[in-house]
PDB file of N, CA and C in Angstrom:
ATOM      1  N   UNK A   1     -62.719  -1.538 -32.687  1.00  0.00           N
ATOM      2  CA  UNK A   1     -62.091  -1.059 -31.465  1.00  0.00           C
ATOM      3  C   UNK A   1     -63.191  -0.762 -30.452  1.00  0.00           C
ATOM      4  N   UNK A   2     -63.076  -1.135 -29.262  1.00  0.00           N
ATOM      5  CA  UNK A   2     -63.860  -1.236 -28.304  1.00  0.00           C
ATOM      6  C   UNK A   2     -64.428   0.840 -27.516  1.00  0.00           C
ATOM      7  N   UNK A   3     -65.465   1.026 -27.857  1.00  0.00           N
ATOM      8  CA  UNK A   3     -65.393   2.192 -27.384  1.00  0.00           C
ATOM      9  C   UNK A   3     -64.695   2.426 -26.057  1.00  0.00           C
ATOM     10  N   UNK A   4     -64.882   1.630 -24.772  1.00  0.00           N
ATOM     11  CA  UNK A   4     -64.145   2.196 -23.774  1.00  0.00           C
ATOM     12  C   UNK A   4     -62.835   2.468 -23.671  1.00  0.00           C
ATOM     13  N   UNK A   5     -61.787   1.821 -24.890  1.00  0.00           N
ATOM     14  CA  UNK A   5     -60.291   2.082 -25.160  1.00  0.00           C
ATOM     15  C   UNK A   5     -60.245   3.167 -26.033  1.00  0.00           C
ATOM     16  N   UNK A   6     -61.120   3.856 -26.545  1.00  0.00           N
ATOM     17  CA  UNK A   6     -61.250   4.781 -27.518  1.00  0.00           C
ATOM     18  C   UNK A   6     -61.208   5.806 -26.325  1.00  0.00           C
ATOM     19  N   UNK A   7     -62.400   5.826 -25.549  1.00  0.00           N
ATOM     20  CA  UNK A   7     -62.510   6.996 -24.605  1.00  0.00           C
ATOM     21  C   UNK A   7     -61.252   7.122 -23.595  1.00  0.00           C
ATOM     22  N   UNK A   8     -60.722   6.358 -23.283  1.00  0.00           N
ATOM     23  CA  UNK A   8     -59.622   6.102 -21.856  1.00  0.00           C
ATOM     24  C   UNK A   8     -58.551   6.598 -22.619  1.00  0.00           C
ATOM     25  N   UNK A   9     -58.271   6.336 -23.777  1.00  0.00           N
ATOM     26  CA  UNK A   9     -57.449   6.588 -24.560  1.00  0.00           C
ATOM     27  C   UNK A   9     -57.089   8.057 -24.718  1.00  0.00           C
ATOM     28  N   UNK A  10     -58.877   8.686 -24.909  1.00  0.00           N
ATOM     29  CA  UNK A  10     -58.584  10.206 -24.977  1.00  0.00           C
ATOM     30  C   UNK A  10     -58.563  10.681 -23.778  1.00  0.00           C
ATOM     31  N   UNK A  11     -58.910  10.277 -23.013  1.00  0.00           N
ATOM     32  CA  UNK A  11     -58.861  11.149 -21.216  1.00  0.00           C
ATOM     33  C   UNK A  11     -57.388  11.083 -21.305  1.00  0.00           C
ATOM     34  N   UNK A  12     -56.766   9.397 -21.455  1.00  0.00           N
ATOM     35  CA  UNK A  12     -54.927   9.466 -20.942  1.00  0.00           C
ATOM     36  C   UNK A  12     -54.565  10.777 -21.665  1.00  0.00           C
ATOM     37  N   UNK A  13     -54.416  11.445 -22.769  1.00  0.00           N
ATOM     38  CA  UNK A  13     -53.735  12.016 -23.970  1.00  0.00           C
ATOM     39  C   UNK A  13     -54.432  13.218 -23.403  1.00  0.00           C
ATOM     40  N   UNK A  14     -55.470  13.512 -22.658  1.00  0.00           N
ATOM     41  CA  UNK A  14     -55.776  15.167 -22.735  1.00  0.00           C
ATOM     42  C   UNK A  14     -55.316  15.126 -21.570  1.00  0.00           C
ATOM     43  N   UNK A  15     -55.499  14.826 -20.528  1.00  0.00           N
ATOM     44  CA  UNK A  15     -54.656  14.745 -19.308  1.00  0.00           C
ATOM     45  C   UNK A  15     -53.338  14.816 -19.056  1.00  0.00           C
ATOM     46  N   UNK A  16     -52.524  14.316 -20.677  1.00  0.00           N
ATOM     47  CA  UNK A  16     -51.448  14.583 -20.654  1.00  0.00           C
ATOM     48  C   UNK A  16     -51.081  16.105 -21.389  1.00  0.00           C
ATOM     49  N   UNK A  17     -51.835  16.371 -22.339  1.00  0.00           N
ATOM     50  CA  UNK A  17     -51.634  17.855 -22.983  1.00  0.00           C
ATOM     51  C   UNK A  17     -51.736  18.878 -21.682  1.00  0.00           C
ATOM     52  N   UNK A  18     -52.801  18.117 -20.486  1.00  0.00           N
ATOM     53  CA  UNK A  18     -52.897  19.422 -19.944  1.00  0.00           C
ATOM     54  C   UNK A  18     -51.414  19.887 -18.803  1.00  0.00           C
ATOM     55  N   UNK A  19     -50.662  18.740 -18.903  1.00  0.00           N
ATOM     56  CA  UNK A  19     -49.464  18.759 -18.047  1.00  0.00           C
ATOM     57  C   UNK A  19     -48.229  18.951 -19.342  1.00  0.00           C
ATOM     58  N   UNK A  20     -48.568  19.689 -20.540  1.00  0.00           N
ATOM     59  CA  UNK A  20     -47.690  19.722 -21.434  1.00  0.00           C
ATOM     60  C   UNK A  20     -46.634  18.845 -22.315  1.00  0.00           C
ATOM     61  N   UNK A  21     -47.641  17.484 -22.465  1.00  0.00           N
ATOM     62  CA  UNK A  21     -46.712  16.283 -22.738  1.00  0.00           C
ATOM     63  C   UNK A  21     -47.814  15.856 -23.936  1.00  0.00           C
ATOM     64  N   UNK A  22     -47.311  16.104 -24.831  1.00  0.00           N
ATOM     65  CA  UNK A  22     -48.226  15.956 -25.797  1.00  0.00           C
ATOM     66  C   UNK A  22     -47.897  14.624 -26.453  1.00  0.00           C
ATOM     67  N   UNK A  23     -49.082  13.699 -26.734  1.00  0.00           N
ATOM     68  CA  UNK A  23     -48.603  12.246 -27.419  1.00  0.00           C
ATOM     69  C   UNK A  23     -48.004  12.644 -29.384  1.00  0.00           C
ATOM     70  N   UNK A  24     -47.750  11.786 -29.665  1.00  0.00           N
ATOM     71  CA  UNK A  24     -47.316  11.622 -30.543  1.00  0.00           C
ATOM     72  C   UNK A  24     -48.232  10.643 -31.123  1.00  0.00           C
ATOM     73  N   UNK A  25     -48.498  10.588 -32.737  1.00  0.00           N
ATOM     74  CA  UNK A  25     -49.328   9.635 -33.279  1.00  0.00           C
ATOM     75  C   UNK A  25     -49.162   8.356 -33.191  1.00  0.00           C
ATOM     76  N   UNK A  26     -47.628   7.928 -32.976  1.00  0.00           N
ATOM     77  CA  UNK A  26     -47.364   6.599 -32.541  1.00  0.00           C
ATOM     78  C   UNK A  26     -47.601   6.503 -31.135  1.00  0.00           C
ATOM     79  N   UNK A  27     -47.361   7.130 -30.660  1.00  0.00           N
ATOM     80  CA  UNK A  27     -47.381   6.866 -28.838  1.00  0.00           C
ATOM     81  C   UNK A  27     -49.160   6.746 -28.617  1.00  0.00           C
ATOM     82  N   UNK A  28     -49.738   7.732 -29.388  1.00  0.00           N
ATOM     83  CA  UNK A  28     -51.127   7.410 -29.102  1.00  0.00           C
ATOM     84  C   UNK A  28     -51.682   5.925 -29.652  1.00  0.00           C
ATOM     85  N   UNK A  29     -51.030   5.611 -30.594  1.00  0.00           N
ATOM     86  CA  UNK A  29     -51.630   4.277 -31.171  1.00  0.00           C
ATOM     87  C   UNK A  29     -51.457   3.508 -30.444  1.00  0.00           C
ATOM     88  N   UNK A  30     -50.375   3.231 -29.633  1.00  0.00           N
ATOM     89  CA  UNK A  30     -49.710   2.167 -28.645  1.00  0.00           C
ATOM     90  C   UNK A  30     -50.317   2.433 -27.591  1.00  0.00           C
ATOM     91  N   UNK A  31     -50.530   3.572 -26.994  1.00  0.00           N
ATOM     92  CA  UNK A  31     -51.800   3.538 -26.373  1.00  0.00           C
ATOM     93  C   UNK A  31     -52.788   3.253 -25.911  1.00  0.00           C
ATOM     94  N   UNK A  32     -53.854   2.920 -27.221  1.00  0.00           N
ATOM     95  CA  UNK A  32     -55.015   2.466 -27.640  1.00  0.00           C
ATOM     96  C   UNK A  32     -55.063   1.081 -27.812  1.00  0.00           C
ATOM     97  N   UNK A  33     -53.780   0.770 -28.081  1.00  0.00           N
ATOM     98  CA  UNK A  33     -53.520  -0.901 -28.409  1.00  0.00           C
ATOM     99  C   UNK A  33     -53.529  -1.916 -27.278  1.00  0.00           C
ATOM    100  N   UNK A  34     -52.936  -0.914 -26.049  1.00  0.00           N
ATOM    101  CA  UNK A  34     -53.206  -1.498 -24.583  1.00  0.00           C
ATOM    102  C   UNK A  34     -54.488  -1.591 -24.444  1.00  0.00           C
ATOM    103  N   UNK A  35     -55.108  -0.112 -24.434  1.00  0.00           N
ATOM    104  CA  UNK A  35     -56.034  -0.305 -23.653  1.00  0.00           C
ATOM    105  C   UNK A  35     -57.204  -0.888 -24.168  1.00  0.00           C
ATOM    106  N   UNK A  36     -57.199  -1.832 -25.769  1.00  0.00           N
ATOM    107  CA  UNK A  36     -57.834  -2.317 -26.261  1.00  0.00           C
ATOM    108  C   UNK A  36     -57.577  -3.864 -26.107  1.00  0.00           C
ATOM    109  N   UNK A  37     -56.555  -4.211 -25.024  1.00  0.00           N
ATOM    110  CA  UNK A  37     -55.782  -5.215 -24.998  1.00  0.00           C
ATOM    111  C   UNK A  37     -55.855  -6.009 -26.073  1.00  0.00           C
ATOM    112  N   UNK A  38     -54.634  -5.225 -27.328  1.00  0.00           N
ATOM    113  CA  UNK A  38     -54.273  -5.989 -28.156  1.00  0.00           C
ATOM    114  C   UNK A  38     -52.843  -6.085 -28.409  1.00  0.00           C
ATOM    115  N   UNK A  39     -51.968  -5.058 -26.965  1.00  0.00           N
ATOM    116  CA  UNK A  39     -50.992  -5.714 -26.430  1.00  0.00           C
ATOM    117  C   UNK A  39     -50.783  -5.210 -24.809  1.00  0.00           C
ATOM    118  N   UNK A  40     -50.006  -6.147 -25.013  1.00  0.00           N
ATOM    119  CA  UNK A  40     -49.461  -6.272 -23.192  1.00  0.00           C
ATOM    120  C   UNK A  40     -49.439  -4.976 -22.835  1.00  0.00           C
ATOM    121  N   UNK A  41     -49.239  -4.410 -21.291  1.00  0.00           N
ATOM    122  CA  UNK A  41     -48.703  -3.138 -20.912  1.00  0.00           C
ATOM    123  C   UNK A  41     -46.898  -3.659 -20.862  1.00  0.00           C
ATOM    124  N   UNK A  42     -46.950  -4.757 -20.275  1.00  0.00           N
ATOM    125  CA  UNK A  42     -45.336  -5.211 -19.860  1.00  0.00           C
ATOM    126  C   UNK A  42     -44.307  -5.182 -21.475  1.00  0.00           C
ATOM    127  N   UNK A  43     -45.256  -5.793 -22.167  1.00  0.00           N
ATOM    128  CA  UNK A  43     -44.160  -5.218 -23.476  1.00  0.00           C
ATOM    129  C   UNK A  43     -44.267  -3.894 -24.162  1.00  0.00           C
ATOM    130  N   UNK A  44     -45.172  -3.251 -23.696  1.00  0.00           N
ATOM    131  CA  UNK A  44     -45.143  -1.685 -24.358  1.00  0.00           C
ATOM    132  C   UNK A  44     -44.253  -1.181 -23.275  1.00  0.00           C
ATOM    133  N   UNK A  45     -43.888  -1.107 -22.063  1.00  0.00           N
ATOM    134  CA  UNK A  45     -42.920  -0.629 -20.942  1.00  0.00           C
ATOM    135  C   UNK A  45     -41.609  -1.169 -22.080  1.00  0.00           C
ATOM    136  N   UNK A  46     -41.486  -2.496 -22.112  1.00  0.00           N
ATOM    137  CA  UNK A  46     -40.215  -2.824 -22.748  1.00  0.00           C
ATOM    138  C   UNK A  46     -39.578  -2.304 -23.584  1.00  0.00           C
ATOM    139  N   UNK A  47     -40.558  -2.008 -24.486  1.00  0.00           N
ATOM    140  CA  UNK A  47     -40.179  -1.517 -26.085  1.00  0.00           C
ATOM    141  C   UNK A  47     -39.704   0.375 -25.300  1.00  0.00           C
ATOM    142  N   UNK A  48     -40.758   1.184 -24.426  1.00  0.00           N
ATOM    143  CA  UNK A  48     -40.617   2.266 -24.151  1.00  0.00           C
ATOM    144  C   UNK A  48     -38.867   2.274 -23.495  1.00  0.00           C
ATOM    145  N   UNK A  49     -38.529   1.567 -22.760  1.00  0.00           N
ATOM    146  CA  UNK A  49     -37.541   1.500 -22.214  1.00  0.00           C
ATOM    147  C   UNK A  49     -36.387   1.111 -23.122  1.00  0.00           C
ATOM    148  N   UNK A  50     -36.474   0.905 -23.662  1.00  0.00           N
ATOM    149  CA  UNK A  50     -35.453   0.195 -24.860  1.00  0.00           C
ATOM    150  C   UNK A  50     -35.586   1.380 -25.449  1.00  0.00           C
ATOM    151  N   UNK A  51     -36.323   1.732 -26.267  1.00  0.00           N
ATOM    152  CA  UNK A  51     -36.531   3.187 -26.959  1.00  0.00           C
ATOM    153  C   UNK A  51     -35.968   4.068 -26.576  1.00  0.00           C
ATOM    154  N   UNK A  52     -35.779   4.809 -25.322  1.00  0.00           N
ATOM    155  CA  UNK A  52     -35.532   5.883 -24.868  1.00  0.00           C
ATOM    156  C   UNK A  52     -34.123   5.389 -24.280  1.00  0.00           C
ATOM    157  N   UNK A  53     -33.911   4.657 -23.806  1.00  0.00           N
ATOM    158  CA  UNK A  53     -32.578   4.525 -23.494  1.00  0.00           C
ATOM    159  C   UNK A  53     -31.716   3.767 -24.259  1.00  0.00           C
ATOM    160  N   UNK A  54     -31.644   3.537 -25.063  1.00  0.00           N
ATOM    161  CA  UNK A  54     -30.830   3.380 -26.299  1.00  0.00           C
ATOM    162  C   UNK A  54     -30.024   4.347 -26.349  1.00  0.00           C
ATOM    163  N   UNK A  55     -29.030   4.683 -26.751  1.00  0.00           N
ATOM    164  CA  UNK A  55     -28.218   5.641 -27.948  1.00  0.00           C
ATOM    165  C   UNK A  55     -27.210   5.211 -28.398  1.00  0.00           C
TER     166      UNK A  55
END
């Protein structure tokens, strides 16, 4: 894994604790997976959107 997706990874996730939105171990992996581009952003939106609006 590329250090700069390692680091961006942790800035996104503390940046988000500090606005009270804490990642989740999956959400952080998917994360990291972007920003390691080892997937799309457009299909991680997809899957997020599908996810949450489901019921």
């Amino acid at each position: 894994m590329e250090r700069d997706a390692v680091k961006l990874t942790r800035q996104v996730a503390a940046s988000m604790a500090m606005e009270g939105m804490m990642l989740t171990d999956s959400e952080y992996d998917v994360l990291l997976r972007c920003a390691a581009g080892e997937q799309s952003v457009s299909m991680t939106i997809e899957e997020m959107i599908t996810r949450y609006t489901a019921h």
